[in-house]
Protein backbone atom coordinates (compact mmCIF):
# COMPACT_ATOMS: atom_id res chain seq x y z
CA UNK A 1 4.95 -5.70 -16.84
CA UNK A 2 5.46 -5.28 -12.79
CA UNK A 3 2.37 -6.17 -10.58
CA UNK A 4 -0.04 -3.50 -9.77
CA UNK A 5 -0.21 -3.16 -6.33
CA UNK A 6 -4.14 -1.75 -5.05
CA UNK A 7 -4.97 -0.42 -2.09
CA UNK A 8 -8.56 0.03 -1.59
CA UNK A 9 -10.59 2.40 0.29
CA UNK A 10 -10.03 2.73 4.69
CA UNK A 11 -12.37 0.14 5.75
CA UNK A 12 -14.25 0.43 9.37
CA UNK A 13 -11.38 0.30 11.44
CA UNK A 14 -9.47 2.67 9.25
CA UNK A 15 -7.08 0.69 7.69
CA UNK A 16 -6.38 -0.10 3.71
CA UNK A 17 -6.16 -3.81 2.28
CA UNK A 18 -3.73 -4.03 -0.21
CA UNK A 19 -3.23 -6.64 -2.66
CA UNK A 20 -1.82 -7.23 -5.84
CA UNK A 21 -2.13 -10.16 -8.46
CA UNK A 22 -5.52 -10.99 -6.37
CA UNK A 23 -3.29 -12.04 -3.54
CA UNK A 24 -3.94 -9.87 -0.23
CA UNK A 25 -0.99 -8.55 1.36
CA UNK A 26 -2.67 -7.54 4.43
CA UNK A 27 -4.27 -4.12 6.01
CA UNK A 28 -1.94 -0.72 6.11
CA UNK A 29 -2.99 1.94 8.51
CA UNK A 30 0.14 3.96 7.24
CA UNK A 31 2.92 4.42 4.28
CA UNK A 32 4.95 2.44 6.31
CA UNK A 33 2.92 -0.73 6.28
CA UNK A 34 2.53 -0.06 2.49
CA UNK A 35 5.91 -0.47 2.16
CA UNK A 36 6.59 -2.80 4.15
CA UNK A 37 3.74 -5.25 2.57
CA UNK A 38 5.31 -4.08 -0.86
CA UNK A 39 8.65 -4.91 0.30
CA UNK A 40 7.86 -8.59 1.57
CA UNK A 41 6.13 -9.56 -1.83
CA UNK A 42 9.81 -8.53 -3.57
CA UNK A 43 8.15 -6.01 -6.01
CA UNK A 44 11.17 -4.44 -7.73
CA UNK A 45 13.51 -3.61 -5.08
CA UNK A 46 11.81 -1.73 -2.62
CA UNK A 47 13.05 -2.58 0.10
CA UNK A 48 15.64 0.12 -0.40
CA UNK A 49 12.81 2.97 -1.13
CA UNK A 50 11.17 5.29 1.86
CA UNK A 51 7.59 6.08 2.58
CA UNK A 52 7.81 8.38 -0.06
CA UNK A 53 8.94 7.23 -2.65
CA UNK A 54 6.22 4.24 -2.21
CA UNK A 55 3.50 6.73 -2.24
CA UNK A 56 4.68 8.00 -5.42
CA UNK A 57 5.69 4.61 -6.87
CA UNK A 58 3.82 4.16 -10.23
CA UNK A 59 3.12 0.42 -9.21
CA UNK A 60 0.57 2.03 -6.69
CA UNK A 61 -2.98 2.57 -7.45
CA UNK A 62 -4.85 4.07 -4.88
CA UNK A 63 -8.79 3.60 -4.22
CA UNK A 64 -10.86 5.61 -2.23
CA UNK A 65 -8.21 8.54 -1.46
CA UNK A 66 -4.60 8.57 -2.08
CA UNK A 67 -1.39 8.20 -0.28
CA UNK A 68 -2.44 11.02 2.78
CA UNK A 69 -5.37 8.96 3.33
CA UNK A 70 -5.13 7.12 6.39
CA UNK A 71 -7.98 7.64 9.21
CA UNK A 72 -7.23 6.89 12.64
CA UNK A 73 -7.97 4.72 14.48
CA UNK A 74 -9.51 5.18 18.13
């Protein structure tokens, strides 16, 4: 079974932490860092998929809003 990736609810400064396996990968304030955290921890190749096809990845489960959900920051 391939890891679940999580990424939790914006925190105060509007960014997402993302982990998966209880290790952190870091905070995303966009689909980009998503995939780039997802990317570094070698999940199945996907380095070679775009923004959108990470938001849409079944690995993915989203907390506290989904994919569009990204507040910004001042």
């Amino acid at each position: 079974m391939a890891a679940r990736v999580i990424v939790n609810p914006p925190g105060e400064g509007g960014g997402r932490q993302v982990r998966t396996d209880g290790t952190i990968l870091g905070t995303a304030y966009s689909l980009h860092d998503l995939s780039v955290f997802m990317a570094r921890a070698g999940l199945e190749g996907l380095d070679e998929l775009d923004e959108l096809d990470v938001a849409m990845s079944p690995l993915v489960e989203w907390h506290g809003g989904g994919p569009e959900v990204w507040p910004a920051t001042d």
